[in-house]
Protein backbone atom coordinates (compact mmCIF):
# COMPACT_ATOMS: atom_id res chain seq x y z
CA UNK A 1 157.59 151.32 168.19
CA UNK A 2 157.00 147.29 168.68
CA UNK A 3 159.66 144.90 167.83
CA UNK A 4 158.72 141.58 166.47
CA UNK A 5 157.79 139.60 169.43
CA UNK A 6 155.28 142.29 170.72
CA UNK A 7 153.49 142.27 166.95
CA UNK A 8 153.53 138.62 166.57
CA UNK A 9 151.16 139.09 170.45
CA UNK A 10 149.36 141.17 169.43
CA UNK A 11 148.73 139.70 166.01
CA UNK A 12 148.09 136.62 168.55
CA UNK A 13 145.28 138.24 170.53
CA UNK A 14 143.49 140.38 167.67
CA UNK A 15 142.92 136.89 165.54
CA UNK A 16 141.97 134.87 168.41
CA UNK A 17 139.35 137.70 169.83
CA UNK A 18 138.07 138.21 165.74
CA UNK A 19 137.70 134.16 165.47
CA UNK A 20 135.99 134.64 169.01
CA UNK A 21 133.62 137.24 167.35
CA UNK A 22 133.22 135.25 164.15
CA UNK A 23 132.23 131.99 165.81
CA UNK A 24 129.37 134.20 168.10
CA UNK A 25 128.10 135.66 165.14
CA UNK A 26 127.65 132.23 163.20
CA UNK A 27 126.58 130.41 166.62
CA UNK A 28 124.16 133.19 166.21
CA UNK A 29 122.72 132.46 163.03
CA UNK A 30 123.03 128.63 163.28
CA UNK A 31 120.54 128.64 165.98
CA UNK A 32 118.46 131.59 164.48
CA UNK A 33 118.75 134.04 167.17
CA UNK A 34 119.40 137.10 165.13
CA UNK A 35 117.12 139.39 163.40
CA UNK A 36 119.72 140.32 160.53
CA UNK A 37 120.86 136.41 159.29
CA UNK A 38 122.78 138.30 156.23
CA UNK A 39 124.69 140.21 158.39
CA UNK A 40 125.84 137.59 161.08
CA UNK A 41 127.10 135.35 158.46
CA UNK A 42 128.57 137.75 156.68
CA UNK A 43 130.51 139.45 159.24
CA UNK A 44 130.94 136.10 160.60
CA UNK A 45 133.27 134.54 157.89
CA UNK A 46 135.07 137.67 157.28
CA UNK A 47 135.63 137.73 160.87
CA UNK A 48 136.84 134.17 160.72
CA UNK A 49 138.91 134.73 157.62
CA UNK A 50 140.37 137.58 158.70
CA UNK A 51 141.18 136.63 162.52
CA UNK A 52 142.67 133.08 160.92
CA UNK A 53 144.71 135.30 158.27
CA UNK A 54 146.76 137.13 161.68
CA UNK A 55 146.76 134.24 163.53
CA UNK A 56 148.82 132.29 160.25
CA UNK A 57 151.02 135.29 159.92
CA UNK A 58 152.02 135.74 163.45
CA UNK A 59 152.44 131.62 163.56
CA UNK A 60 154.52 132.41 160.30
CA UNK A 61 156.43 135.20 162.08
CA UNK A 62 157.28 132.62 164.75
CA UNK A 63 158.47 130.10 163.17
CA UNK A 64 161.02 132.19 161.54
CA UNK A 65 162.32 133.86 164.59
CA UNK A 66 162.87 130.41 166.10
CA UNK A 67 164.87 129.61 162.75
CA UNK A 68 166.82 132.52 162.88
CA UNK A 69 167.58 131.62 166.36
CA UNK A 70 168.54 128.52 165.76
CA UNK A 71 171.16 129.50 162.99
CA UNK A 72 172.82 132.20 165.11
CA UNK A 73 174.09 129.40 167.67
């Protein structure tokens, strides 16, 4: 359905919007604006860890299209 370069995007935009999310969510309970601190700082780091995790693979993905690239010429 999606070749590489379209999943490596999208893999792009889904970890940058969940570090987006993340960051709110500790912002949040840095500066004690939420009513649940357990749950922003919970669902803050996994947000975090989870939007950095895509973002590495589709970086990862990346880089080896470029190499493979680079060997066919």
């Amino acid at each position: 359905m999606f070749n590489e370069k379209s999943r490596s995007v999208i893999w792009t935009v889904a970890g940058g919007y969940l570090l987006y999310l993340g960051d709110q969510l500790l912002t949040q309970w840095f500066s004690n604006e939420t009513d649940y601190p357990l749950v922003s700082i919970s669902a803050g780091l996994i947000f975090v860890g989870f939007g950095g995790f895509l973002l590495f693979m589709a970086w990862k993905k990346w880089r080896a299209q470029e190499q493979e690239e680079k060997n066919e010429e």
